[in-house]
N, C-alpha and C. Protein backbone atom coordinates (compact mmCIF):
# COMPACT_ATOMS: atom_id res chain seq x y z
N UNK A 1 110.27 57.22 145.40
CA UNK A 1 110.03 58.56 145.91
C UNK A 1 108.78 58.56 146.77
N UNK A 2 108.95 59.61 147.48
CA UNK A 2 106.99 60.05 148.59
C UNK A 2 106.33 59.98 147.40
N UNK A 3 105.07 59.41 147.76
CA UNK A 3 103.77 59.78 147.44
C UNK A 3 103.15 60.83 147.78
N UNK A 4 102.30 61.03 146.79
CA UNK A 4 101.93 62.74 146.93
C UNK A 4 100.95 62.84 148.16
N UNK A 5 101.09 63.85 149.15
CA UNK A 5 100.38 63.96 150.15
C UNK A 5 99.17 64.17 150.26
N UNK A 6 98.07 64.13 150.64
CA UNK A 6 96.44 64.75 150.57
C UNK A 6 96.58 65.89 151.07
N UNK A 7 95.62 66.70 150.36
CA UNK A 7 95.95 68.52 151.04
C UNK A 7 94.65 68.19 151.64
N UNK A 8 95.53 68.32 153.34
CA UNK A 8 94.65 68.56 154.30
C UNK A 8 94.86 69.65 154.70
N UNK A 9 95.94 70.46 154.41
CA UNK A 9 95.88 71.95 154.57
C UNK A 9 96.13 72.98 153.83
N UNK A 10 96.53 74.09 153.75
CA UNK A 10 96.37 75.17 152.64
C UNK A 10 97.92 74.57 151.96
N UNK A 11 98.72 74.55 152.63
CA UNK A 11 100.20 74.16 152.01
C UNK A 11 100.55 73.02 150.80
N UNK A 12 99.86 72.24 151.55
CA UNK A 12 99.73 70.96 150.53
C UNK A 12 98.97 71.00 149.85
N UNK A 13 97.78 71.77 149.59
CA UNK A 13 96.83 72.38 148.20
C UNK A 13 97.57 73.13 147.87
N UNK A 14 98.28 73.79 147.96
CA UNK A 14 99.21 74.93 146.82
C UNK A 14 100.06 73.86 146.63
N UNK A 15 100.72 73.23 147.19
CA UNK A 15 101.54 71.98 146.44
C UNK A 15 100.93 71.14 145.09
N UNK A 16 99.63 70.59 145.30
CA UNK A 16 98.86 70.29 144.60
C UNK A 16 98.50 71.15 143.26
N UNK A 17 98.28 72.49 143.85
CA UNK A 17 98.27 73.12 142.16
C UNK A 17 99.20 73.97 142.01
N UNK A 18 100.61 73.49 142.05
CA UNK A 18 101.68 74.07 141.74
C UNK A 18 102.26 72.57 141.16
N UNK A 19 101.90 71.35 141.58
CA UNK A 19 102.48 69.89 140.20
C UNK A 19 101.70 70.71 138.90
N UNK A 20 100.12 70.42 139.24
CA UNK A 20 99.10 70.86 137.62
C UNK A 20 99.64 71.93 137.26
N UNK A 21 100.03 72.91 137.46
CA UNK A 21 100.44 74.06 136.29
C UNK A 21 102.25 73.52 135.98
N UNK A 22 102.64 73.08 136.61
CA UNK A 22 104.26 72.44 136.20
C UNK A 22 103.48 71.72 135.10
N UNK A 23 102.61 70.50 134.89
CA UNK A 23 102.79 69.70 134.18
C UNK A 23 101.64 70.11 133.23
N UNK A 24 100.96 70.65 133.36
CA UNK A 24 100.59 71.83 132.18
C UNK A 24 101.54 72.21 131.68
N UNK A 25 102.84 72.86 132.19
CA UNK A 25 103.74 73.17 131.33
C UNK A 25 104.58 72.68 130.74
N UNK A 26 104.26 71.54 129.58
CA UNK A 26 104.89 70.93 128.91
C UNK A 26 104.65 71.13 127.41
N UNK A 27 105.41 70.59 126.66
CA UNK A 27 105.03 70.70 125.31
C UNK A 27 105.41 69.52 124.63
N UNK A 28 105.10 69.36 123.18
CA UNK A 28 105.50 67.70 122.53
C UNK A 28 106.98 67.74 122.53
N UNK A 29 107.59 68.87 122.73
CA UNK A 29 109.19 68.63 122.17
C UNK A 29 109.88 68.21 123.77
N UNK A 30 109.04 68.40 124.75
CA UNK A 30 109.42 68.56 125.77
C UNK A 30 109.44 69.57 126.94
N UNK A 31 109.62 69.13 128.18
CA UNK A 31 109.04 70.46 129.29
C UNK A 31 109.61 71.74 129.05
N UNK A 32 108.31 72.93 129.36
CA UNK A 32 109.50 73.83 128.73
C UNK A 32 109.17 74.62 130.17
N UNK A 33 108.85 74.28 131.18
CA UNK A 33 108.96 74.74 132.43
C UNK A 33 108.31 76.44 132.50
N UNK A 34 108.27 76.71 133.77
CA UNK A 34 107.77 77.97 134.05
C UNK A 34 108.32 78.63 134.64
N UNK A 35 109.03 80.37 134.51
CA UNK A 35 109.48 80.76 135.71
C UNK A 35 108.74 80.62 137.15
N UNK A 36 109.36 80.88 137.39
CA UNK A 36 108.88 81.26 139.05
C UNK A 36 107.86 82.39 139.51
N UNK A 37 108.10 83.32 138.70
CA UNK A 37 107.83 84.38 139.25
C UNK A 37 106.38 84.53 138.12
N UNK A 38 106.04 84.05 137.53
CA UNK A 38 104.95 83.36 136.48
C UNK A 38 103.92 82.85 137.07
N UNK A 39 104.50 81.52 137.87
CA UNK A 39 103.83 80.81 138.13
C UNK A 39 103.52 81.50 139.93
N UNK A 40 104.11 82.33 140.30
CA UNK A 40 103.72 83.15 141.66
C UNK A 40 102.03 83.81 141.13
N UNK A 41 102.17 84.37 139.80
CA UNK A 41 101.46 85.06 139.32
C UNK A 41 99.87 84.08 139.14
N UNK A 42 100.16 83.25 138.40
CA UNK A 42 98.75 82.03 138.08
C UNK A 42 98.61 81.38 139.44
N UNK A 43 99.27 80.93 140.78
CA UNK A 43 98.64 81.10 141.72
C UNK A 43 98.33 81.85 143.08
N UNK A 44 98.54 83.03 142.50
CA UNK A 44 98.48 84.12 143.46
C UNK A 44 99.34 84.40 144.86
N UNK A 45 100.66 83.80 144.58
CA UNK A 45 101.66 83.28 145.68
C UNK A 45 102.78 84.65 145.64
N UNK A 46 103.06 84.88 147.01
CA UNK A 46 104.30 85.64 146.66
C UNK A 46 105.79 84.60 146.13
N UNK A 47 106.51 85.49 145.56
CA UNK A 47 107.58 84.98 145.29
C UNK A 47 108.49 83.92 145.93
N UNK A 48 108.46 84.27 147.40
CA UNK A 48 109.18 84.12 148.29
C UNK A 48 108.52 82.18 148.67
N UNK A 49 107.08 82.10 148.44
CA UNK A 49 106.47 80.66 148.58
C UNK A 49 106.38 80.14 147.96
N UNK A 50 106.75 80.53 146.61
CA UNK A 50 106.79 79.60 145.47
C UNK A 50 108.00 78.92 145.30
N UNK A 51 109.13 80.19 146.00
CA UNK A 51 110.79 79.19 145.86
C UNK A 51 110.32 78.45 147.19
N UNK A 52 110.10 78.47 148.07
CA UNK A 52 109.98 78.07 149.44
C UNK A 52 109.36 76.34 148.89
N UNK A 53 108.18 76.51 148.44
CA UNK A 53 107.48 74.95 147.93
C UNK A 53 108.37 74.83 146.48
N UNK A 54 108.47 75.26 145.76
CA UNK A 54 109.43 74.71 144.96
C UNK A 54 111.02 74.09 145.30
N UNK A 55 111.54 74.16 146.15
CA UNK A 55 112.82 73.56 146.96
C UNK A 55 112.38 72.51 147.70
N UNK A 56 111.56 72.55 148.40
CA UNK A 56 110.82 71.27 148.88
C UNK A 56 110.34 70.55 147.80
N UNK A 57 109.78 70.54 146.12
CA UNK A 57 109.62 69.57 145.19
C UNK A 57 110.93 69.32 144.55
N UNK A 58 112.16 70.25 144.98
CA UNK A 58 112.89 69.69 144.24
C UNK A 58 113.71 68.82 145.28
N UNK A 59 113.88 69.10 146.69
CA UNK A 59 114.06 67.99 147.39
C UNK A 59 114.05 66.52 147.47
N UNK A 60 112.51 66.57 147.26
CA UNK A 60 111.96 65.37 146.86
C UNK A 60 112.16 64.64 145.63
N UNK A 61 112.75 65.37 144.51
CA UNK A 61 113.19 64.93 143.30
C UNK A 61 112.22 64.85 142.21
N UNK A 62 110.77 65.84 142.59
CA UNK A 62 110.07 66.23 141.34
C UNK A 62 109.97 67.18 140.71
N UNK A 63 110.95 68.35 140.62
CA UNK A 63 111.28 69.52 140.18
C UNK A 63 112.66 69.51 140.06
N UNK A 64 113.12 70.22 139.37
CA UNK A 64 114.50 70.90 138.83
C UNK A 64 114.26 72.34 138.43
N UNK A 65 115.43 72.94 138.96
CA UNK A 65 115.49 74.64 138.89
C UNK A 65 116.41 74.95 137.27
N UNK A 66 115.88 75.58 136.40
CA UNK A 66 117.00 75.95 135.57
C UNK A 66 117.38 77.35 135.35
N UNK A 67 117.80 78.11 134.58
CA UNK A 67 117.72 79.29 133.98
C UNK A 67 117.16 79.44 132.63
N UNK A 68 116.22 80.40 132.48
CA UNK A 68 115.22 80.94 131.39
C UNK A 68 116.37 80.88 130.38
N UNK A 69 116.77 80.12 129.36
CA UNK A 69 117.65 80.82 128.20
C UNK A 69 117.62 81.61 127.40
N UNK A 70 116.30 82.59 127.25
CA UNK A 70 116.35 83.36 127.29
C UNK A 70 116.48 85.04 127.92
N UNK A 71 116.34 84.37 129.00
CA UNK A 71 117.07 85.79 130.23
C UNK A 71 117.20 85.02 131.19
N UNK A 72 118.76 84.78 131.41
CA UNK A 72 119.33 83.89 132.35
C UNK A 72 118.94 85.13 133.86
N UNK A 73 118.50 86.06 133.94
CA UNK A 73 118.06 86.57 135.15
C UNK A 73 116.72 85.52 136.02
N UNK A 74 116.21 84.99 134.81
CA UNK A 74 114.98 84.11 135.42
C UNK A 74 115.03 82.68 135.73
N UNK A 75 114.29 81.85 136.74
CA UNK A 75 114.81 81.14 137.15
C UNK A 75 113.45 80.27 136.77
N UNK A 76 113.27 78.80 135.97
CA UNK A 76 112.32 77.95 135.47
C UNK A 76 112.20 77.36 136.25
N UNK A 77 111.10 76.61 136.73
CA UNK A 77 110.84 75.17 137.46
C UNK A 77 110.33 74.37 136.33
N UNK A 78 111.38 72.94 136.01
CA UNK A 78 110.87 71.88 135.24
C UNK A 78 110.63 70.75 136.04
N UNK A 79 109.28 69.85 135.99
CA UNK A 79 109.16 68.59 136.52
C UNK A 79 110.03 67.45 136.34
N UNK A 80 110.26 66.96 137.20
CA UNK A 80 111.52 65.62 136.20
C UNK A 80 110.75 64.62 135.97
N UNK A 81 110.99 63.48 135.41
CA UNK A 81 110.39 62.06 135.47
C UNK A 81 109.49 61.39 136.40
N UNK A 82 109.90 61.62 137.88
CA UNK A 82 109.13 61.25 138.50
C UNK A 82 108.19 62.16 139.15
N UNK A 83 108.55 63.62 139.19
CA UNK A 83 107.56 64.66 138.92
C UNK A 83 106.32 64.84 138.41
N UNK A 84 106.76 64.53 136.94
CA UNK A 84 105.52 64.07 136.18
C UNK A 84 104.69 62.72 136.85
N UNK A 85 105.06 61.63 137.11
CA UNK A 85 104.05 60.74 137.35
C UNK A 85 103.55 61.15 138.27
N UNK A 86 104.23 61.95 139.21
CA UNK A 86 103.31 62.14 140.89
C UNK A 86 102.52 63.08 140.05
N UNK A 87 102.13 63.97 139.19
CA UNK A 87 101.73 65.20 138.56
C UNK A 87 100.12 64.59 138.66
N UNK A 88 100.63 63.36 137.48
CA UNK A 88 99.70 62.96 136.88
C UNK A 88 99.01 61.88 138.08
N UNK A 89 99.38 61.27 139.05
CA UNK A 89 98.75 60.97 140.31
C UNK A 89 97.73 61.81 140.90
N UNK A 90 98.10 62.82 141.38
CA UNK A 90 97.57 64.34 141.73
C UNK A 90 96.42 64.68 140.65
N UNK A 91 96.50 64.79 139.94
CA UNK A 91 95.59 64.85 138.98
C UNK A 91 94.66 63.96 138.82
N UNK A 92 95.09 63.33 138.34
CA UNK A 92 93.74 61.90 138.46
C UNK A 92 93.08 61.94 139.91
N UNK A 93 93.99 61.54 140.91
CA UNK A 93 92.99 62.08 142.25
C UNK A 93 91.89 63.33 142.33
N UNK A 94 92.49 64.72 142.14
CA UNK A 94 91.71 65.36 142.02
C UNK A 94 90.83 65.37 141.17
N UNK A 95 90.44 64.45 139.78
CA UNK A 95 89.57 64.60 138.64
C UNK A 95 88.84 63.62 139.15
N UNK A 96 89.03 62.50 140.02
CA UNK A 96 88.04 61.18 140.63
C UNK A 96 87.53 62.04 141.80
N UNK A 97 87.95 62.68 142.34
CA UNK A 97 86.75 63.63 143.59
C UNK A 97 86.01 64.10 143.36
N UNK A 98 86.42 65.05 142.12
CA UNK A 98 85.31 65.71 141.68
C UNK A 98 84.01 65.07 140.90
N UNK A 99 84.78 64.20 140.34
CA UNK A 99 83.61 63.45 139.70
C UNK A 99 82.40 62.79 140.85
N UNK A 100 82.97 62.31 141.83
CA UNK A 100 82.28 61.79 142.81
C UNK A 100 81.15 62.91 143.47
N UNK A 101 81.91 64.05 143.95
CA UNK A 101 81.12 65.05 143.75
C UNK A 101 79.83 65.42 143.21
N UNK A 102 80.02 65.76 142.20
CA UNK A 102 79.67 66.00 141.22
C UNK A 102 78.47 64.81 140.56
N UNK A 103 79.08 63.83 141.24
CA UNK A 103 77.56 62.41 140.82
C UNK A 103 76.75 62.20 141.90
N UNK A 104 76.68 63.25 143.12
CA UNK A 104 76.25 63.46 143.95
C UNK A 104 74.68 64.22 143.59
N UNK A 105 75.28 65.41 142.94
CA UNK A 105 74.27 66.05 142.15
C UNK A 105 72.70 65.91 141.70
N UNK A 106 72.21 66.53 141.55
CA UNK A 106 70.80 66.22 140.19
C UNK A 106 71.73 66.54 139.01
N UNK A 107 70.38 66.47 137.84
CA UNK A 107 70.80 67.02 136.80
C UNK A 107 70.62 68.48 137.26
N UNK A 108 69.38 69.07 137.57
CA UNK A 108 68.99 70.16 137.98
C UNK A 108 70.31 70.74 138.94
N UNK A 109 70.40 70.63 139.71
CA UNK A 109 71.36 71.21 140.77
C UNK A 109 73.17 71.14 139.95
N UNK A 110 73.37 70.16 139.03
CA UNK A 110 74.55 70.49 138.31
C UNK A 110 74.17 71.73 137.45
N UNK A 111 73.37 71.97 136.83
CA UNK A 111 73.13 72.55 135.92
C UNK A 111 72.86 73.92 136.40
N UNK A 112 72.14 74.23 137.68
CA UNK A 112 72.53 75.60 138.52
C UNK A 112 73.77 75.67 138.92
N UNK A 113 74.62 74.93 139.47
CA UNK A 113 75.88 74.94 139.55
C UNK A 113 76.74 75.77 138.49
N UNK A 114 76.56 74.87 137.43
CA UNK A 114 77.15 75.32 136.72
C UNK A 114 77.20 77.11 136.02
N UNK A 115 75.47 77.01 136.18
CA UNK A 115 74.67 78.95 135.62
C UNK A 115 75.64 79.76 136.82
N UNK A 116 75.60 79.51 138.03
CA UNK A 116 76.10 80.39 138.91
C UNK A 116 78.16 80.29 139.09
N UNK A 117 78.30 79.45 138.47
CA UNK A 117 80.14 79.49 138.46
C UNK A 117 80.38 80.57 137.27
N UNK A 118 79.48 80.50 136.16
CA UNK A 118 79.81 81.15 134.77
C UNK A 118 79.56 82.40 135.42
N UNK A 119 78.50 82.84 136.05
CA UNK A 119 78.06 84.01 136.95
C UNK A 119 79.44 84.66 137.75
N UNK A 120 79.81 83.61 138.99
CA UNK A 120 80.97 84.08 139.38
C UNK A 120 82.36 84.49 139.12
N UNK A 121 82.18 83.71 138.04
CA UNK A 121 83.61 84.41 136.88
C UNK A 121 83.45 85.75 136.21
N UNK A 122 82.39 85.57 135.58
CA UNK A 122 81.78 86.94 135.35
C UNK A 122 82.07 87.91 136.04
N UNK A 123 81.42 87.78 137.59
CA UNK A 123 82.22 89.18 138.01
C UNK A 123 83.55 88.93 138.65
N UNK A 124 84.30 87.52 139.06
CA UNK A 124 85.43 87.71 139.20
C UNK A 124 86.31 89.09 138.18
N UNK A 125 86.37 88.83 136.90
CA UNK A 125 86.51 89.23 135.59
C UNK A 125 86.52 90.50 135.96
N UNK A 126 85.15 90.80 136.12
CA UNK A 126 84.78 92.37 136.23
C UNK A 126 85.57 93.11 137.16
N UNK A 127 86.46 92.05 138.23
CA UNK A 127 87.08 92.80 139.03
C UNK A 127 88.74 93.28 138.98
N UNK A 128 88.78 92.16 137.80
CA UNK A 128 90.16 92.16 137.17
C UNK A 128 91.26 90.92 138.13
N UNK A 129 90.13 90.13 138.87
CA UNK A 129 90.77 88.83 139.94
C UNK A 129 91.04 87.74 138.87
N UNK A 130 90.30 87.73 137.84
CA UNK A 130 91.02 86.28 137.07
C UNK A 130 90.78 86.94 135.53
N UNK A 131 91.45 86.12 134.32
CA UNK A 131 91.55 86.47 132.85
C UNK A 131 90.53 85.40 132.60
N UNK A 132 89.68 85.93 131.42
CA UNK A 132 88.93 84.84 131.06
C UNK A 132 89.10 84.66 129.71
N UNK A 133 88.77 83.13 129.36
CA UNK A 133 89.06 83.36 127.86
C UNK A 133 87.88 81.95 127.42
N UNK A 134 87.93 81.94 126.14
CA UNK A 134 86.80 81.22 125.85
C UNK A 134 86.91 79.44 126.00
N UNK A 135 86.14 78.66 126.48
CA UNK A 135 86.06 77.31 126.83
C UNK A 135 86.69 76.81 125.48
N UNK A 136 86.90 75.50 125.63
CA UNK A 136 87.48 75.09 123.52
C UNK A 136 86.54 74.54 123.38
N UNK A 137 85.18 74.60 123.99
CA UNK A 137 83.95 73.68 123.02
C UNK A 137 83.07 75.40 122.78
N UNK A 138 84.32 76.66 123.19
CA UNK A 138 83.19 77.75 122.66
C UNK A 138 82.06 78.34 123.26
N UNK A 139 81.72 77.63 124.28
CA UNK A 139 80.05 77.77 124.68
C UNK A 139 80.37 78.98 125.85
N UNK A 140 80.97 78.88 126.75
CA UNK A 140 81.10 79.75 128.17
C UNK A 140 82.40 79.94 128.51
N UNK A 141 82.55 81.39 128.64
CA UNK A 141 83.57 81.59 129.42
C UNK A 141 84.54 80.49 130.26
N UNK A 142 85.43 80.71 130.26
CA UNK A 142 86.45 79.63 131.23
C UNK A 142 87.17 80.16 131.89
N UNK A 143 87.53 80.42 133.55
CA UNK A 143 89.28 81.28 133.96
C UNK A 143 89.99 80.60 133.48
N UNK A 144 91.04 82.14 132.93
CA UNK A 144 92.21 81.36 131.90
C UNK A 144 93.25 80.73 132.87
N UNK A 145 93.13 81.12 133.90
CA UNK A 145 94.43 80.41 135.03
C UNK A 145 93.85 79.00 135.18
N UNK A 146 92.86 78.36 134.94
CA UNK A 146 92.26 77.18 135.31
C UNK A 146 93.25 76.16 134.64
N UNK A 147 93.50 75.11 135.29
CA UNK A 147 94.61 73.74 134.70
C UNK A 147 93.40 72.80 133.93
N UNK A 148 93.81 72.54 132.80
CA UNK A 148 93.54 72.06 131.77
C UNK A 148 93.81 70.27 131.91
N UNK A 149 93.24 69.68 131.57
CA UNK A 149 93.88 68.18 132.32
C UNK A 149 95.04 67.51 131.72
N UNK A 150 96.15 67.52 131.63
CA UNK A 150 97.54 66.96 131.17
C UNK A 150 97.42 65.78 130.79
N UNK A 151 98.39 66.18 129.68
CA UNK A 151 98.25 65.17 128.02
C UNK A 151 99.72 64.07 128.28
């Protein structure tokens, strides 16, 4: 199959975090996929671009369309096999940038970084632009739409 493309433009970054929340959406028993109209919602996409890039991943053969079995009105996107590995490609790329990034830093200047993101969520929040919910080490706020790194 393609290799996953570099988002050099807005399209192929919504491609990019439309694999991470697919492969976020898995569970131990197996994928249990996301509607569509869900996942329009966690990245702020109309409807209409999420089937639009979702037909193009399933093109490519890293998505499959099903029906919600519980309300066959809704329509799931599950990753397939090779879905997942490009997922987890994509991912690791993006978690080695940032790190690079990020070792760019001071300690000092990570550590304002960090005071002023908790800040900007804060009033994201306040504006009702993102859900927040608590980090799992407890300490600070986290956006709950944020992708979690896949297991």
């Amino acid at each position: 199959m393609d290799a996953p493309e570099r988002p050099h433009c807005p399209l192929q970054a919504l491609r990019r975090e439309l694999f991470v929340v697919l492969h976020e959406n898995r569970s131990q028993q197996g994928p249990v996929g996301i509607a569509q109209g869900q996942l329009g919602t966690l990245l702020g996409l109309e409807k209409s671009t999420v089937s639009r890039l979702a037909a193009g991943l399933e093109r490519k053969g890293w998505v499959r369309r099903g029906r919600d079995e519980a309300n066959q009105r809704y329509i799931r996107l599950y990753l397939t096999p090779e879905g997942s590995r490009v997922a987890a490609q994509v991912w690791n790329a993006w978690q080695t940038r940032q790190a690079r990034i990020l070792a760019a830093l001071t300690a000092e200047e990570r550590a304002g970084l960090g005071s002023g993101l908790r800040g900007l969520i804060r009033g994201l929040a306040a504006e009702g632009l993102v859900a927040v919910v608590a980090s799992p080490s407890g300490d600070a706020p986290a956006e709950g739409s944020a992708p979690a790194r896949p297991g």
